[in-house]
N, C-alpha and C. Protein backbone atom coordinates (compact mmCIF):
# COMPACT_ATOMS: atom_id res chain seq x y z
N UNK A 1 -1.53 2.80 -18.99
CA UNK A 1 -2.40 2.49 -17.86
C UNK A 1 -2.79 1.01 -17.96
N UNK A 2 -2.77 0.62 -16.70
CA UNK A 2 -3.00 -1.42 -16.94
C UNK A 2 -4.47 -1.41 -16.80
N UNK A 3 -4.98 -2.52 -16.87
CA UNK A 3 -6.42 -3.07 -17.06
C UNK A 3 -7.29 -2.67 -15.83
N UNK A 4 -6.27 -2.66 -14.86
CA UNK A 4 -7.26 -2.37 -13.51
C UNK A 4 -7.24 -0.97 -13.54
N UNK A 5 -6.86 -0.13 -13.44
CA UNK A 5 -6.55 1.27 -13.70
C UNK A 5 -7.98 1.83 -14.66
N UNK A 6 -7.61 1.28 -15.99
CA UNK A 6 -8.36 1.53 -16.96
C UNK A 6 -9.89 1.30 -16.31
N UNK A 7 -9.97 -0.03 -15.78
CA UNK A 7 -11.62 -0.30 -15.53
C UNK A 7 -12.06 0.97 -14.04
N UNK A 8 -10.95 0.86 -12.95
CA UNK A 8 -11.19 1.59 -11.89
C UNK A 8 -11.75 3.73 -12.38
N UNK A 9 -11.02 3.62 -13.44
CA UNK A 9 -11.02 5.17 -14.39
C UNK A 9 -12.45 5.17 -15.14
N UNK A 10 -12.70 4.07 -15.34
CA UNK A 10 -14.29 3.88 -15.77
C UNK A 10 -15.30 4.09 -14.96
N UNK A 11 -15.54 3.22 -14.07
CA UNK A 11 -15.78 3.18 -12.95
C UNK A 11 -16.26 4.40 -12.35
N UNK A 12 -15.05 5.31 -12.40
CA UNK A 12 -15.09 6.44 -11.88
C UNK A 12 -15.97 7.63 -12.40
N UNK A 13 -15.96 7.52 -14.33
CA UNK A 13 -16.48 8.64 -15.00
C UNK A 13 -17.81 8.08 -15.05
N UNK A 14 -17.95 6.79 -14.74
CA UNK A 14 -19.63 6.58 -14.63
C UNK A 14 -20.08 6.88 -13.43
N UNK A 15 -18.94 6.96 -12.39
CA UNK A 15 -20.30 7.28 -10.68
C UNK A 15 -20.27 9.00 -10.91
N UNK A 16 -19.23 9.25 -11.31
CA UNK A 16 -19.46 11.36 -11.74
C UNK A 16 -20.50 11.55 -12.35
N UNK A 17 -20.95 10.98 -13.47
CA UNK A 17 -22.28 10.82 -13.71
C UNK A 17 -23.02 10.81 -13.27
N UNK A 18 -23.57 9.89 -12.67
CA UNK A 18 -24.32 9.62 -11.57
C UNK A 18 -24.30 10.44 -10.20
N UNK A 19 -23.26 11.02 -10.18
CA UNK A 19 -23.37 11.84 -9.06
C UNK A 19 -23.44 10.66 -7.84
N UNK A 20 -22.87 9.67 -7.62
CA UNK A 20 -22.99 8.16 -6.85
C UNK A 20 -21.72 8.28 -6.38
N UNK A 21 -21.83 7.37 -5.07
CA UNK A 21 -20.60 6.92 -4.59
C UNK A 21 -20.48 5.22 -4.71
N UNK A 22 -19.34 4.57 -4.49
CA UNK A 22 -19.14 3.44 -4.27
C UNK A 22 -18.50 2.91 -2.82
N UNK A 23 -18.82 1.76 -2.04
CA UNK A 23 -17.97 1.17 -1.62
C UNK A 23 -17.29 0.13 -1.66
N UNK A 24 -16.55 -0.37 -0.83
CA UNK A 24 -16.41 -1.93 -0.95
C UNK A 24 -16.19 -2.73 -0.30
N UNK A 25 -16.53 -3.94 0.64
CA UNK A 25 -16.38 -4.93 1.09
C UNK A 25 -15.36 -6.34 0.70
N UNK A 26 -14.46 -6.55 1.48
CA UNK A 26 -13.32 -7.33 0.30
C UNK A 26 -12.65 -8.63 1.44
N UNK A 27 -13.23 -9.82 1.40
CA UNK A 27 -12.38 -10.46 1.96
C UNK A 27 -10.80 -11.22 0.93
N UNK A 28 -11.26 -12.25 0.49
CA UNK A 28 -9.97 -12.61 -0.40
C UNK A 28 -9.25 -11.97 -1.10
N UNK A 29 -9.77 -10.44 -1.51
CA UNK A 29 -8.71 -9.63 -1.90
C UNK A 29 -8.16 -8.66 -1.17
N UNK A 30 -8.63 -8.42 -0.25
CA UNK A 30 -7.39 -7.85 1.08
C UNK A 30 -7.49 -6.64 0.63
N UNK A 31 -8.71 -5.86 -0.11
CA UNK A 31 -8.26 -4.69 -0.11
C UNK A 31 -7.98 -4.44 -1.91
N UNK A 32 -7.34 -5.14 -2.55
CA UNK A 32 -6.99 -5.22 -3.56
C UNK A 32 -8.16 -3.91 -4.93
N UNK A 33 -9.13 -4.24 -4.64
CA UNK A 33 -10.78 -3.26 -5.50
C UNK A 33 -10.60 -2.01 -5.09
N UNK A 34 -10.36 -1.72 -3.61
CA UNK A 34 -10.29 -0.31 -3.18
C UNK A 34 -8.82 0.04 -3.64
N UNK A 35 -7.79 -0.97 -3.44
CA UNK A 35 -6.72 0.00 -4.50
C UNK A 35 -6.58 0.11 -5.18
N UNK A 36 -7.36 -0.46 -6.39
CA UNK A 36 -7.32 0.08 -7.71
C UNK A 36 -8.03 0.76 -7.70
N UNK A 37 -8.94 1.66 -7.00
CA UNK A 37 -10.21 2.28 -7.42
C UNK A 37 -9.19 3.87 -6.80
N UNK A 38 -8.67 3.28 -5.77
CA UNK A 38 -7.71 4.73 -5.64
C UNK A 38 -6.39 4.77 -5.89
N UNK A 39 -6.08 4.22 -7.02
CA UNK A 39 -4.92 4.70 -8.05
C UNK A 39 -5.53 6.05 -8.46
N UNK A 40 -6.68 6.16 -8.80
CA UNK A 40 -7.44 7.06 -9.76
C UNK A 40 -7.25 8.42 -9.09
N UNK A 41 -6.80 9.13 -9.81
CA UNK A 41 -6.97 10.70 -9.10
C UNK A 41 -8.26 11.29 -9.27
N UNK A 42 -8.73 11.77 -7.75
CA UNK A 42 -9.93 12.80 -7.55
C UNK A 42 -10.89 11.34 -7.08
N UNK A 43 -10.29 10.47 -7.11
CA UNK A 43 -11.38 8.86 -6.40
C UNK A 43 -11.82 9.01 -5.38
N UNK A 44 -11.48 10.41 -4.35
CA UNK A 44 -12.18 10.67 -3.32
C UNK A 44 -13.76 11.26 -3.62
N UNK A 45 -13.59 12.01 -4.67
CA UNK A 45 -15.44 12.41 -5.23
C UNK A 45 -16.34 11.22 -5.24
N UNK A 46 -15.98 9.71 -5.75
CA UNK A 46 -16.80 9.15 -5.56
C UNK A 46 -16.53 7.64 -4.63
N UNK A 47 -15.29 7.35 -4.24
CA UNK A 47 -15.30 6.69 -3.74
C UNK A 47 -15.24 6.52 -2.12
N UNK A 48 -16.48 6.42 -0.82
CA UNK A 48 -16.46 6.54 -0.07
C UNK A 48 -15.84 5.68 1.00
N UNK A 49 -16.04 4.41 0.95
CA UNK A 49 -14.92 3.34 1.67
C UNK A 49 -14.75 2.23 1.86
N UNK A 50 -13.77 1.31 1.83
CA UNK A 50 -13.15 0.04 1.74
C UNK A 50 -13.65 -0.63 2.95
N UNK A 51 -13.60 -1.75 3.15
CA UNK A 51 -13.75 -2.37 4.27
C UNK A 51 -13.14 -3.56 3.93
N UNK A 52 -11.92 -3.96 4.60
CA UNK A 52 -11.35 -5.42 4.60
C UNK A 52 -11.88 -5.99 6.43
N UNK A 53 -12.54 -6.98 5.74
CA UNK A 53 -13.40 -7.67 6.69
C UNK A 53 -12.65 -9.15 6.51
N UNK A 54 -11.24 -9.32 6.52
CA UNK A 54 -10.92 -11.25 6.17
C UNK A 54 -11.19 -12.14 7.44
N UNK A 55 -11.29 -11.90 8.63
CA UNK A 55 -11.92 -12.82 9.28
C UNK A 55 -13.74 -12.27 9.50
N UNK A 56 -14.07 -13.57 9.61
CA UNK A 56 -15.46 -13.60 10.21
C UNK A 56 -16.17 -12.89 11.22
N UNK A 57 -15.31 -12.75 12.68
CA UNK A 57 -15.77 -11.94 13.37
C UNK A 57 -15.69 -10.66 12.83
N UNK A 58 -14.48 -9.78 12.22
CA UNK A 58 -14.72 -8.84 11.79
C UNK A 58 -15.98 -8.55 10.61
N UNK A 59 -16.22 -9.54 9.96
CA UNK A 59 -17.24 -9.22 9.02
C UNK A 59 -18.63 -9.20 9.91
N UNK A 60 -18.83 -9.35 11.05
CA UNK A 60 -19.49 -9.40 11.73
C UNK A 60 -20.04 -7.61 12.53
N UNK A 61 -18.45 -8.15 13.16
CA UNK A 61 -18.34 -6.38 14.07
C UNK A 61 -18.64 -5.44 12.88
N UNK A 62 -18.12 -5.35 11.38
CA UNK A 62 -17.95 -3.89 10.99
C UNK A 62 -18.95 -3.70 9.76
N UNK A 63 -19.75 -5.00 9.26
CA UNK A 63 -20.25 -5.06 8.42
C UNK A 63 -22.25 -5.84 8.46
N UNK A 64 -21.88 -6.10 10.15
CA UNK A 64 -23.28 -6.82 10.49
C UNK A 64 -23.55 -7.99 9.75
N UNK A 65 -22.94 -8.80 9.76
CA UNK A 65 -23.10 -10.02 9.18
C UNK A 65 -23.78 -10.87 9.91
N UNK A 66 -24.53 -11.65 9.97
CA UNK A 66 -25.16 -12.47 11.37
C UNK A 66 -24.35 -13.79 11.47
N UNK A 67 -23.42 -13.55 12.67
CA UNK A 67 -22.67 -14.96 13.56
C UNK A 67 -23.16 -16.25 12.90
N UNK A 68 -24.66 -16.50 12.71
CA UNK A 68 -24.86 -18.11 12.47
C UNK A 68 -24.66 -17.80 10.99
N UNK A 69 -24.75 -17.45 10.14
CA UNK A 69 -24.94 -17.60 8.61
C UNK A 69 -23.19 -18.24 8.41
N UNK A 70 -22.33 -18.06 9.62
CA UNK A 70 -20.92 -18.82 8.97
C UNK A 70 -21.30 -20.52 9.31
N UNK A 71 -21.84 -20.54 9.66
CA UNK A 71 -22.04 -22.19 10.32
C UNK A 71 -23.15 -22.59 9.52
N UNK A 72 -23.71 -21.65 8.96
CA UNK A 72 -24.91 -22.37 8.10
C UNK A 72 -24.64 -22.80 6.64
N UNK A 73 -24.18 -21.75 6.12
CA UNK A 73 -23.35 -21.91 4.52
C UNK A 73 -21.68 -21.43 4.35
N UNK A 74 -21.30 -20.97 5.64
CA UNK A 74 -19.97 -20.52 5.21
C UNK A 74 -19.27 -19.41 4.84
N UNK A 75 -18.35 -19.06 5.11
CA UNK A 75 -18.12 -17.42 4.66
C UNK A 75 -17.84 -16.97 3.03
N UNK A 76 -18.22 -18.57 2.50
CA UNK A 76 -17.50 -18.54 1.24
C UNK A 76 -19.20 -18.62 0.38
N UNK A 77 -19.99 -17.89 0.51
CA UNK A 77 -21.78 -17.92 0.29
C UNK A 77 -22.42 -16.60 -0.35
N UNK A 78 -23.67 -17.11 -0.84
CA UNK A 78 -24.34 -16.16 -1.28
C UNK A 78 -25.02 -15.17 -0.50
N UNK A 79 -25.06 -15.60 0.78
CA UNK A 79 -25.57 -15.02 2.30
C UNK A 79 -24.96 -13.95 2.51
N UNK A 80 -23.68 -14.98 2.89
CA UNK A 80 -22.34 -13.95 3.67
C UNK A 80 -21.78 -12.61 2.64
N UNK A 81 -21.89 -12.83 1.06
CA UNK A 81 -21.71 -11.72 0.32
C UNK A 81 -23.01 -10.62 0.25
N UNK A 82 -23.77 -10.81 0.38
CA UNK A 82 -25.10 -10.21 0.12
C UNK A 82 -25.00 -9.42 1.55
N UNK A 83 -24.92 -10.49 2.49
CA UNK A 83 -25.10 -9.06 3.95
C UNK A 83 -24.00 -8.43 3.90
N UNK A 84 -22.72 -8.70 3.15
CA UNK A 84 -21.54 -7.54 3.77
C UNK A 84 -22.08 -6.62 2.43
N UNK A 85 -22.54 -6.89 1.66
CA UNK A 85 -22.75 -5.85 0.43
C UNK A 85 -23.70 -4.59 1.13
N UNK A 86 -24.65 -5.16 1.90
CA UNK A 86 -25.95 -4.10 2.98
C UNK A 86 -25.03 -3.60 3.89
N UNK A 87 -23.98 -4.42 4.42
CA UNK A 87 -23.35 -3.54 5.86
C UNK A 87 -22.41 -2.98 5.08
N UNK A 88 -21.62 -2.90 4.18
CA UNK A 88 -21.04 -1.81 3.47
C UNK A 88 -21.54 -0.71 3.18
N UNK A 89 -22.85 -0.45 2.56
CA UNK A 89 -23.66 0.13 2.35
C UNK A 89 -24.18 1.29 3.27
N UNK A 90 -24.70 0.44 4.78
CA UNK A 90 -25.33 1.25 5.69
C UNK A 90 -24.56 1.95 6.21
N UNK A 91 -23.00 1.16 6.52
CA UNK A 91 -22.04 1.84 7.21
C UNK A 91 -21.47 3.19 6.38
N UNK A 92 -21.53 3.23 5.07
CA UNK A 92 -20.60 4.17 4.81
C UNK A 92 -22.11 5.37 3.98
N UNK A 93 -22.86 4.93 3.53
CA UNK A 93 -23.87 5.44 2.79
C UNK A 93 -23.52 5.89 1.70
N UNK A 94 -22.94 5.05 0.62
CA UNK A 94 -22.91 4.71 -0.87
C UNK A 94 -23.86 4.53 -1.31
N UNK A 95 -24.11 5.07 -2.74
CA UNK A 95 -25.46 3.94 -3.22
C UNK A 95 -24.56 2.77 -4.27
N UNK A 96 -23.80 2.75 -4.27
CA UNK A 96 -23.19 1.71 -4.75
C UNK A 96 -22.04 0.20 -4.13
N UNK A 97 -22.23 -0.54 -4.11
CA UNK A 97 -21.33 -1.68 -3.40
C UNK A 97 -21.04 -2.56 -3.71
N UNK A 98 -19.75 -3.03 -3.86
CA UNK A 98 -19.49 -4.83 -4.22
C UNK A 98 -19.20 -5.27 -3.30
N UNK A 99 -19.24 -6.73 -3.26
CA UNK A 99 -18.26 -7.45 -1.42
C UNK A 99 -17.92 -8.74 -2.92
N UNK A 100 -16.72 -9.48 -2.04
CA UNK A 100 -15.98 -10.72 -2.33
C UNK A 100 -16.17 -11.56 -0.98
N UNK A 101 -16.09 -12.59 -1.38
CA UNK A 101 -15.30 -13.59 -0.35
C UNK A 101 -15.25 -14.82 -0.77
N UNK A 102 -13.76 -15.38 -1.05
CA UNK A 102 -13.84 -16.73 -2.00
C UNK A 102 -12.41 -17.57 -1.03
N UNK A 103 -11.95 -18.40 -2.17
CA UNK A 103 -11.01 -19.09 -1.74
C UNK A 103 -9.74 -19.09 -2.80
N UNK A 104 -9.03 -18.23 -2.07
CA UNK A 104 -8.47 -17.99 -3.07
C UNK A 104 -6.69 -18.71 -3.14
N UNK A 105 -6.57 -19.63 -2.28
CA UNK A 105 -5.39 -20.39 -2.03
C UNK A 105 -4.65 -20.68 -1.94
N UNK A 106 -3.35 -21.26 -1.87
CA UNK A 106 -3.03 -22.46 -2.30
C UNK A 106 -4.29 -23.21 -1.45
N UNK A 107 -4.63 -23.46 -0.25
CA UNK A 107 -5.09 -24.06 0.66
C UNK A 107 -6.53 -23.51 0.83
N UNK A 108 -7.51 -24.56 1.78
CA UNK A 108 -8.42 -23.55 2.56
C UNK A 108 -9.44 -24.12 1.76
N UNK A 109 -9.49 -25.05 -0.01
CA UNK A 109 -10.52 -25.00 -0.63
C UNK A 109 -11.26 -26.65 -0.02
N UNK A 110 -12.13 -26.92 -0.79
CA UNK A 110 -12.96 -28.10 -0.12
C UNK A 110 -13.33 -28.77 -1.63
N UNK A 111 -14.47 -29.81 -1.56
CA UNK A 111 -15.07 -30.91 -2.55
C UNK A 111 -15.87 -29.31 -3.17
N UNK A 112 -16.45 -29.02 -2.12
CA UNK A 112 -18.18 -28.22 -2.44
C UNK A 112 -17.23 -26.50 -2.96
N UNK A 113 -16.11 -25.82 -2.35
CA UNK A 113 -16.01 -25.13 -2.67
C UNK A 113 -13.92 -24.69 -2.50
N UNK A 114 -13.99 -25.71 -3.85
CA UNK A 114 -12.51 -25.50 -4.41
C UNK A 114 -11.77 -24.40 -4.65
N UNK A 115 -10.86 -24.39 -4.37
CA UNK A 115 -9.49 -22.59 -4.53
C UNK A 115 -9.92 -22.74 -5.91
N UNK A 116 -10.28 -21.37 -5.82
CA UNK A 116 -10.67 -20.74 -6.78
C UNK A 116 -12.10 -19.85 -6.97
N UNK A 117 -13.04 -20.74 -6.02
CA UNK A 117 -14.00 -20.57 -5.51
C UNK A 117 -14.36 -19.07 -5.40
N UNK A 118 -15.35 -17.80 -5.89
CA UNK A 118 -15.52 -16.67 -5.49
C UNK A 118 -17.30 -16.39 -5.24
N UNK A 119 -17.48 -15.81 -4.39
CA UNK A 119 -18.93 -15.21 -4.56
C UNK A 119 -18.83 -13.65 -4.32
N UNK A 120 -18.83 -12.92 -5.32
CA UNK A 120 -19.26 -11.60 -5.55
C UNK A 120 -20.44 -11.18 -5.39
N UNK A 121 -21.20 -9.80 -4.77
CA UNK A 121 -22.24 -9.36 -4.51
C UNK A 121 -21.94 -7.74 -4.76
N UNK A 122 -22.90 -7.19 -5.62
CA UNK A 122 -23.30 -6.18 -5.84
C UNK A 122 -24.58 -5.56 -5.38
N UNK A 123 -24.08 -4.04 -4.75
CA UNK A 123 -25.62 -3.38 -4.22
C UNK A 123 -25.71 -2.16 -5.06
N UNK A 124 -27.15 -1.91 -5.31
CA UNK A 124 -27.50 -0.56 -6.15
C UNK A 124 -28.59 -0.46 -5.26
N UNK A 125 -28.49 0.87 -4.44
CA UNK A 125 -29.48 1.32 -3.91
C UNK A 125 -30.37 0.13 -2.59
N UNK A 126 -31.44 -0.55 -3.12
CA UNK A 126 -31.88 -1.56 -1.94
C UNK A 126 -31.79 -3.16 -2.91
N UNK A 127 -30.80 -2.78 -4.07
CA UNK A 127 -30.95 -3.57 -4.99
C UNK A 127 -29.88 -4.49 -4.62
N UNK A 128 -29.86 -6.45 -4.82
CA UNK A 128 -28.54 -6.92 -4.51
C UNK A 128 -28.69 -7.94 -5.22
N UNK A 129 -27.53 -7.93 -5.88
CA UNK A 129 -27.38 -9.39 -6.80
C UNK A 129 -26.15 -9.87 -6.38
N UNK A 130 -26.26 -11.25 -7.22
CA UNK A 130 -24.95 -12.17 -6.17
C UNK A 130 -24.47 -13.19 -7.37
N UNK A 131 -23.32 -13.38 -7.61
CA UNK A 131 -23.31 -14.72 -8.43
C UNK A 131 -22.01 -15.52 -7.90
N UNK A 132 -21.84 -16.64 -8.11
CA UNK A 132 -20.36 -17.61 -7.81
C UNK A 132 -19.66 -17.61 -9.05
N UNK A 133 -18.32 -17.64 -9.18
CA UNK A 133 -17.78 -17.96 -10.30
C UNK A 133 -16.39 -18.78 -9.85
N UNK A 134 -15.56 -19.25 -10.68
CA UNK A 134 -14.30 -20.34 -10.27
C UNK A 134 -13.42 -19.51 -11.34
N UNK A 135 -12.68 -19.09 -10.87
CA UNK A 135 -11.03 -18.56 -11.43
C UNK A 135 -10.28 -19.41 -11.43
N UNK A 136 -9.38 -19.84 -12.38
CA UNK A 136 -8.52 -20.86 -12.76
C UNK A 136 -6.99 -19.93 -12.00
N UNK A 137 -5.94 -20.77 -11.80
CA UNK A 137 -4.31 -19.74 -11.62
C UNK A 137 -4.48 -20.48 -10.31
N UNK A 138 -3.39 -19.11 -10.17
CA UNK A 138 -2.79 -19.55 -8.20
C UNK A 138 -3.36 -18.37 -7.52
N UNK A 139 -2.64 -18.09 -6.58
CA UNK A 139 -3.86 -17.32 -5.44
C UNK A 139 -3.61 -15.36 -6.19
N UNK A 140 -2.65 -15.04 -6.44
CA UNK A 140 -2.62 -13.80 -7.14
C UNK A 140 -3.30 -13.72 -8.44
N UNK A 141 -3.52 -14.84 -9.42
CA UNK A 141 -4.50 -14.81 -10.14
C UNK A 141 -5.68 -14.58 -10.12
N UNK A 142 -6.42 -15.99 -8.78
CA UNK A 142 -7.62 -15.54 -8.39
C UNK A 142 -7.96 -14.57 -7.69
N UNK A 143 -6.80 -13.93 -7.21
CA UNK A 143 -7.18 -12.33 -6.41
C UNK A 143 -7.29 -11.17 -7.78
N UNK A 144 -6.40 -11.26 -8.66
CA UNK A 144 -6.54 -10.22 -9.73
C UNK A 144 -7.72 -10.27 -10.38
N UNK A 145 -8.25 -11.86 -10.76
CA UNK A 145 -9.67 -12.02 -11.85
C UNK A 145 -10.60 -11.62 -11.04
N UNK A 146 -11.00 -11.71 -9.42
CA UNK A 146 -11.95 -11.32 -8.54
C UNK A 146 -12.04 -9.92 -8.99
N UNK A 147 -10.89 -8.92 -8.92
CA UNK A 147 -11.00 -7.30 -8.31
C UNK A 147 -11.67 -7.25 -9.71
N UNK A 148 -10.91 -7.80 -11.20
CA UNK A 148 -11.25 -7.54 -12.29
C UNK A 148 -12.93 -7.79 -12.42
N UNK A 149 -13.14 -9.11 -12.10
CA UNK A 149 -15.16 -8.85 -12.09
C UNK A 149 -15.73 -8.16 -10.77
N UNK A 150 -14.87 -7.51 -9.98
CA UNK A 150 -16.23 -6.79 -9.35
C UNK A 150 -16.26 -5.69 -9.75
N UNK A 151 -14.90 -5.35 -10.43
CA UNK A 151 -15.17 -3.18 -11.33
C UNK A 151 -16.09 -3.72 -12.55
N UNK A 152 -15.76 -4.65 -13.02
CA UNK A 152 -16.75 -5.00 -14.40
C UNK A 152 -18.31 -5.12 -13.74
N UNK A 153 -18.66 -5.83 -12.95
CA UNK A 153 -19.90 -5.99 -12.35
C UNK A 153 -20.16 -4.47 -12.14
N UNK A 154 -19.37 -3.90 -11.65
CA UNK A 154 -19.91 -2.31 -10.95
C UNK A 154 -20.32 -1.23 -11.81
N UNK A 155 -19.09 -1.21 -12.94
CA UNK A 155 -19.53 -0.65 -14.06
C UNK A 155 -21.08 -1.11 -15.38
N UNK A 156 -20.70 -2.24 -15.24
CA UNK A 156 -22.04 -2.68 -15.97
C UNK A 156 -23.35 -2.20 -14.91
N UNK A 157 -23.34 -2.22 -13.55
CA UNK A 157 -24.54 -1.91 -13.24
C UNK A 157 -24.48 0.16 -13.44
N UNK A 158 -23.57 0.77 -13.33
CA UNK A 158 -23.79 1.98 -13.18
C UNK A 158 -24.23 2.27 -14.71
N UNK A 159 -23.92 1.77 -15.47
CA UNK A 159 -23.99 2.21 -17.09
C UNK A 159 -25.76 1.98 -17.41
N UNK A 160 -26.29 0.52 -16.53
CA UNK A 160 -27.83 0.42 -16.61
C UNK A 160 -27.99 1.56 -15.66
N UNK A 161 -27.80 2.25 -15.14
CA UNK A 161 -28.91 3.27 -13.89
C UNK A 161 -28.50 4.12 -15.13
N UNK A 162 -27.32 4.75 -15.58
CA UNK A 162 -27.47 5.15 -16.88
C UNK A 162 -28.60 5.77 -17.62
N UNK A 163 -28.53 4.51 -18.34
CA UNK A 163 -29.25 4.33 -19.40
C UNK A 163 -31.10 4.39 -19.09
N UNK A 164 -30.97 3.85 -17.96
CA UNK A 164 -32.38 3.63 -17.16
C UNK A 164 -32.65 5.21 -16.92
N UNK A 165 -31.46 6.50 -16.72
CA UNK A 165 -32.22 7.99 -16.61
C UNK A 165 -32.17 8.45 -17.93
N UNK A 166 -31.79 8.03 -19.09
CA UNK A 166 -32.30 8.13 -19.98
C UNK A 166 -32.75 9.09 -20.40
């Protein structure tokens, strides 16, 4: 079993636990998080649904994103990940969620936010955290290291609700 497999299989025996679902929101990886999450057999128990949102208006129409926040910081932001992480959320009613949206290239990057560029957002419940990180490679790299930290992000938060029921 490869690395994504392995983490998506994790993933999985921690939302059974929890009795939780996940979704996901995915621009630069096209989808990429929700297919590793359903390699997994029986990923329908907890995984409720994908959303590839790669243009803007669609992250708009299917995820409620608000129109000005692309003109204000960009689709490549802590904004724009944080509201598709809530409209993932409302739309499908998970208590669990990641969103992406980076730059993942050859092209497309800038001074302020170079290929490689990612902002990941995680939701737990009404809970949302967000961080940026820069992946080194070419564009299948930075699409593989993305899917790889948002099951790691997902799992590290399900393992604290965890530990937190205690």
């Amino acid at each position: 079993m490869d690395s994504l497999s392995q983490l998506a299989a994790e993933l999985g025996h921690q939302l059974q636990t929890l009795k939780a679902q996940v979704t996901t929101a995915e621009s630069c990886t096209g989808g990429g998080i929700a297919e590793a999450i359903t390699r997994i057999a029986g990923s329908s128990a907890w995984f409720e649904a994908g959303f590839v949102t790669y243009s803007n208006q669609q992250k708009t129409k299917q995820l409620d994103v608000p129109q000005p926040l692309f003109d204000e910081v960009g689709a490549v932001s802590r904004e724009v990940v944080e509201a598709m992480v809530r409209g993932a959320q409302t739309q499908s009613g998970a208590r669990f969620a990641v969103a992406v949206s980076g730059v993942a290239g050859p092209g497309g990057g800038s001074q302020e936010k170079p290929v490689g560029t990612v902002w990941l957002a995680w939701g737990v419940g009404s809970e949302v955290s967000a961080e940026r990180r820069h992946f080194p490679g070419d564009r299948d790299e930075v699409r593989r290291q993305t899917v790889i930290a948002a099951l790691e992000g997902l799992i590290s938060r399900t393992v604290r609700e965890i530990e937190n029921q205690g």
